[in-house]
N, C-alpha and C. Protein backbone atom coordinates (compact mmCIF):
# COMPACT_ATOMS: atom_id res chain seq x y z
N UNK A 1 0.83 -1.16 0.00
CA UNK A 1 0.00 0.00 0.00
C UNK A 1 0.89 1.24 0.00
N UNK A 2 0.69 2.18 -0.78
CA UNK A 2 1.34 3.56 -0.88
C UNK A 2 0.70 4.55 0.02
N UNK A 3 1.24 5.52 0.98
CA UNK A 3 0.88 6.23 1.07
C UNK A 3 1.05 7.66 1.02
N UNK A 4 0.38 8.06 0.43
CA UNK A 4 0.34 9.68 -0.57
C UNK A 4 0.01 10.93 1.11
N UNK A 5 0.66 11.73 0.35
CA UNK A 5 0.96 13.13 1.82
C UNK A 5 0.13 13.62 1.37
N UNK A 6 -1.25 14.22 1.86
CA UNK A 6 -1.91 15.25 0.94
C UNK A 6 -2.13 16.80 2.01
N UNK A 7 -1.78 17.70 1.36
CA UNK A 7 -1.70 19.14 1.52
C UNK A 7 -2.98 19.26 1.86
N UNK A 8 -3.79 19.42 1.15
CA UNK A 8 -5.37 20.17 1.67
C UNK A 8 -6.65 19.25 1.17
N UNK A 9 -7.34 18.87 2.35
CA UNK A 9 -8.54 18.06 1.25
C UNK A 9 -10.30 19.30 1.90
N UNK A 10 -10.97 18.85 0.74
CA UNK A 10 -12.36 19.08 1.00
C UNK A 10 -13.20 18.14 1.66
N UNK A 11 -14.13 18.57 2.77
CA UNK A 11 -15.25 17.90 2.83
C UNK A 11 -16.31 18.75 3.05
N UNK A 12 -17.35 18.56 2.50
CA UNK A 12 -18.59 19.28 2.70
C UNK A 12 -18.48 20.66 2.68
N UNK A 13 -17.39 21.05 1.57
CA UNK A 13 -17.22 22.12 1.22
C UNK A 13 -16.26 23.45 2.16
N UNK A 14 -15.50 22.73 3.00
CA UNK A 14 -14.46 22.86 3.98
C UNK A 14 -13.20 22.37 3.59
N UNK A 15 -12.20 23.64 3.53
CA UNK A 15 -10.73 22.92 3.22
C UNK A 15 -10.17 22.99 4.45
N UNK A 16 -9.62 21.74 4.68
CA UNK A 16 -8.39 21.72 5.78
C UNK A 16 -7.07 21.46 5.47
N UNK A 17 -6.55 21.66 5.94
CA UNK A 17 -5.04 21.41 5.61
C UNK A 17 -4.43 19.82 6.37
N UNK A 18 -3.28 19.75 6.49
CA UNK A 18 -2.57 18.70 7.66
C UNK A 18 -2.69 19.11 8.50
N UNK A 19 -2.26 20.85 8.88
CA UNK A 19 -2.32 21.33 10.46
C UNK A 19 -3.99 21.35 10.80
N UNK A 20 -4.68 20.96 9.73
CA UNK A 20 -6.34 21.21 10.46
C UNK A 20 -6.68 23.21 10.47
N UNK A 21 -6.06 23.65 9.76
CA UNK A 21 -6.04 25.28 10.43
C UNK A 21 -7.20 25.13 8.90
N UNK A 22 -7.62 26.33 8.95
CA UNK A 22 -8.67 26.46 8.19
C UNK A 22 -8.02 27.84 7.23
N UNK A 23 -7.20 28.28 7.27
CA UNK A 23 -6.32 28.93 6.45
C UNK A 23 -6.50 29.04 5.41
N UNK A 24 -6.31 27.91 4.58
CA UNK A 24 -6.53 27.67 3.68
C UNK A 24 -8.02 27.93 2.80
N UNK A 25 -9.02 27.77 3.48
CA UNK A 25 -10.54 27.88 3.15
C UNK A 25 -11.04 29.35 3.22
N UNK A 26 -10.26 30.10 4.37
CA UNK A 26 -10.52 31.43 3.77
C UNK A 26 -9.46 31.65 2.64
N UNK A 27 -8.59 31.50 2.58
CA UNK A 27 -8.07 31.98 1.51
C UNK A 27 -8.94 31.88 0.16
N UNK A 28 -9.17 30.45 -0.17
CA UNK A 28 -10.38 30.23 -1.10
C UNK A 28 -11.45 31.18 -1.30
N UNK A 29 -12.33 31.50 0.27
CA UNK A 29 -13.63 31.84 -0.01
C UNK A 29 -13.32 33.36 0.10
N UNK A 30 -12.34 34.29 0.17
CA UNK A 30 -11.88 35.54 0.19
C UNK A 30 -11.66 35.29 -1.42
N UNK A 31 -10.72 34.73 -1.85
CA UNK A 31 -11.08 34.64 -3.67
C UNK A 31 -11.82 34.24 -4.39
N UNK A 32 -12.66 33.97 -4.09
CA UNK A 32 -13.77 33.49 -5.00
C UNK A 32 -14.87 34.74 -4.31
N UNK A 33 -14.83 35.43 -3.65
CA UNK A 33 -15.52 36.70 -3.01
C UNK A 33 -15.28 38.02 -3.73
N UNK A 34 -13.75 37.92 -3.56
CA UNK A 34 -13.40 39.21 -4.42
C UNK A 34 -13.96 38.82 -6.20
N UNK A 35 -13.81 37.46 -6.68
CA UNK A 35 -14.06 37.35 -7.88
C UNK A 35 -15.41 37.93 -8.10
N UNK A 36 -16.00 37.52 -7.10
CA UNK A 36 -17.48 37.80 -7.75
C UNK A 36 -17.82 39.19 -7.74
N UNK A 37 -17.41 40.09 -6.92
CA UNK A 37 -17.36 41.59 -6.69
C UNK A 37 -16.75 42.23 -7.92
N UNK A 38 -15.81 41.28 -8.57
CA UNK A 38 -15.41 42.08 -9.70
C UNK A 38 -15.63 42.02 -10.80
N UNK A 39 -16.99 40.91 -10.82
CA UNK A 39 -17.84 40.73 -11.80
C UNK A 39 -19.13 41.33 -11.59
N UNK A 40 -19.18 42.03 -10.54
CA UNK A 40 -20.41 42.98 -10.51
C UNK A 40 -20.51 44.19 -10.55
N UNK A 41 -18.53 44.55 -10.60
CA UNK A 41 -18.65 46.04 -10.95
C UNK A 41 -19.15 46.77 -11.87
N UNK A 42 -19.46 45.98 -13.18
CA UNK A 42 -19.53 47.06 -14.90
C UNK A 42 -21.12 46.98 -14.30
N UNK A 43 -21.84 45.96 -13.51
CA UNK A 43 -23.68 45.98 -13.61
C UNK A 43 -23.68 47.15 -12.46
N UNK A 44 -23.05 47.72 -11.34
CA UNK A 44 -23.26 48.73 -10.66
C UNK A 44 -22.89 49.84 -11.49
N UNK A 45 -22.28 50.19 -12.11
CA UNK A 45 -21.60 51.65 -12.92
C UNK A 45 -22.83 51.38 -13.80
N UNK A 46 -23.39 50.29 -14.54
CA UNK A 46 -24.75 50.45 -15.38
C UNK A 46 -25.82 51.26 -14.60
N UNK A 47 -25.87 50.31 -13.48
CA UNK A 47 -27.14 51.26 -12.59
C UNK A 47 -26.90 52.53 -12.44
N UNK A 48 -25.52 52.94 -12.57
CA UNK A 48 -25.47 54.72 -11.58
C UNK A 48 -26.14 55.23 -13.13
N UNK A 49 -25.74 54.86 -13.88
CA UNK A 49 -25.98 55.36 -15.47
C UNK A 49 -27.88 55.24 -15.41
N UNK A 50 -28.21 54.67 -15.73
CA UNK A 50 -29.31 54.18 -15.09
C UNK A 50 -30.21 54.81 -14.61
N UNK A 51 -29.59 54.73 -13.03
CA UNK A 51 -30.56 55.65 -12.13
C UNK A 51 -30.93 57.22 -12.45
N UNK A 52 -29.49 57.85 -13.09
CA UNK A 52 -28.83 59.07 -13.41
C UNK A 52 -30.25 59.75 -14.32
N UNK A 53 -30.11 58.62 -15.87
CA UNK A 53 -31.10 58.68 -16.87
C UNK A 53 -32.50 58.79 -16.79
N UNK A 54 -32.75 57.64 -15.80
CA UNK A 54 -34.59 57.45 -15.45
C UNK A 54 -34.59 58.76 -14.52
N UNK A 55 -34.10 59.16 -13.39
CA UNK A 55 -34.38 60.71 -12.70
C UNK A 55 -34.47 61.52 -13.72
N UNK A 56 -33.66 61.46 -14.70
CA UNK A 56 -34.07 62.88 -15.96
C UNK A 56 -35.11 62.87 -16.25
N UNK A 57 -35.38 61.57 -16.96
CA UNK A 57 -36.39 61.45 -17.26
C UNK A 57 -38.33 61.42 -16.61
N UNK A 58 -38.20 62.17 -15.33
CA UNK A 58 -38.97 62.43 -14.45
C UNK A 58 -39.57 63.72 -15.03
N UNK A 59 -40.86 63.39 -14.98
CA UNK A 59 -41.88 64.84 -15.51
C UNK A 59 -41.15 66.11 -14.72
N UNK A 60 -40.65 67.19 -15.03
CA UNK A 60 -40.09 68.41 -14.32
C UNK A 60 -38.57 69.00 -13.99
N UNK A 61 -38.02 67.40 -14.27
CA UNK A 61 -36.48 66.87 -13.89
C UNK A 61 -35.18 67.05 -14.97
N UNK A 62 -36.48 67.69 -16.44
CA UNK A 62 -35.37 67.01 -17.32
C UNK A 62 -34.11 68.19 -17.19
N UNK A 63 -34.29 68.99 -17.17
CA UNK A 63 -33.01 70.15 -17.39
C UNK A 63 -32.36 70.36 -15.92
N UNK A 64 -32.86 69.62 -15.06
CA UNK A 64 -32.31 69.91 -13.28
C UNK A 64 -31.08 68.78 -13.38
N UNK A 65 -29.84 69.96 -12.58
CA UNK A 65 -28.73 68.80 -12.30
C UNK A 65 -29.05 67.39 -11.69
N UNK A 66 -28.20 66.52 -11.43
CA UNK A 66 -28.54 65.15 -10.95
C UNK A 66 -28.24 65.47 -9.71
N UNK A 67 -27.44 66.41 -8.63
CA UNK A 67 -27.69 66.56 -7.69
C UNK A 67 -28.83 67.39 -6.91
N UNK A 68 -29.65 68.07 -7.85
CA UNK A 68 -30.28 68.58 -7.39
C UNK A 68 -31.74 68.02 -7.40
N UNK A 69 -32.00 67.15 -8.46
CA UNK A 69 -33.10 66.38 -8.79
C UNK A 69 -32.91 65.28 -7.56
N UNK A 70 -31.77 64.72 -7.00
CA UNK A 70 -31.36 63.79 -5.96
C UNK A 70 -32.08 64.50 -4.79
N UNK A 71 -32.09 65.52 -4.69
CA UNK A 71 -32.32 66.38 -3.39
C UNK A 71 -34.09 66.67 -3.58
N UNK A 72 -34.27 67.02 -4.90
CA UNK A 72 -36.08 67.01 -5.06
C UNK A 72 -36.92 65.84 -4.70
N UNK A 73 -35.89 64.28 -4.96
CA UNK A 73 -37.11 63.66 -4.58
C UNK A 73 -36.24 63.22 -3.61
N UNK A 74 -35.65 63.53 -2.61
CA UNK A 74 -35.27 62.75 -1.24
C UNK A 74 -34.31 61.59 -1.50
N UNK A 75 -33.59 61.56 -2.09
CA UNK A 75 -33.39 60.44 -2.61
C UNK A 75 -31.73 60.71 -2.11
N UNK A 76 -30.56 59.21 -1.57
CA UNK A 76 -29.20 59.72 -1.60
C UNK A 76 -28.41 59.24 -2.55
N UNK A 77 -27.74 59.64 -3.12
CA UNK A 77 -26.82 59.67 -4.16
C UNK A 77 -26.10 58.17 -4.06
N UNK A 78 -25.64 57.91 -5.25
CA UNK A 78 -25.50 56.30 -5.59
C UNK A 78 -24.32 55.62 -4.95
N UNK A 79 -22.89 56.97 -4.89
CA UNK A 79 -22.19 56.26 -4.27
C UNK A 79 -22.12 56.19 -2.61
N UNK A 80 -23.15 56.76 -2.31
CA UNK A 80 -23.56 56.78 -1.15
C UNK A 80 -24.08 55.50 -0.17
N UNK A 81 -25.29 55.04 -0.97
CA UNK A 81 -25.97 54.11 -0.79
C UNK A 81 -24.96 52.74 -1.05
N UNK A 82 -24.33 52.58 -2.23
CA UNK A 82 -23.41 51.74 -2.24
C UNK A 82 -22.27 51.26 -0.67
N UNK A 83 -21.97 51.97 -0.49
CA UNK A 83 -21.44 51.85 1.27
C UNK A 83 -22.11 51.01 2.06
């Protein structure tokens, strides 16, 4: 019988290592976290575009800055809310 050293295994969607430290599994789920955040950046910059356009497009709104139309209907500004 051979036996093989293994570095990190999965179970039930948990990586452990040999030392048992869980190290490893955030490392994983911190990258696969940031991945997904940076596949949702171009659909948030759509929305500010978006939001920006449909407020113009508000009966009374069309020639009012976007901060000031922000302030007519109560509303807080995008990178705001993003936080």
């Amino acid at each position: 019988m051979i036996c093989v050293n293994i570095v990190d295994a999965r179970d039930l969607g948990v990586v452990l290592d040999s030392q048992l430290s869980l190290s490893s599994h955030v490392d994983e789920v911190c990258r696969a976290g940031f991945f997904h955040l940076r596949q949702l950046r171009p659909a948030i910059q759509s929305m500010s575009t978006a939001a920006a356009r449909f407020t113009k497009n508000l009966p009374g709104l069309y020639n009012v800055p976007y901060l000031e139309r922000i302030r007519k209907l109560k509303l807080e500004r995008l990178d705001v809310r993003r936080l």
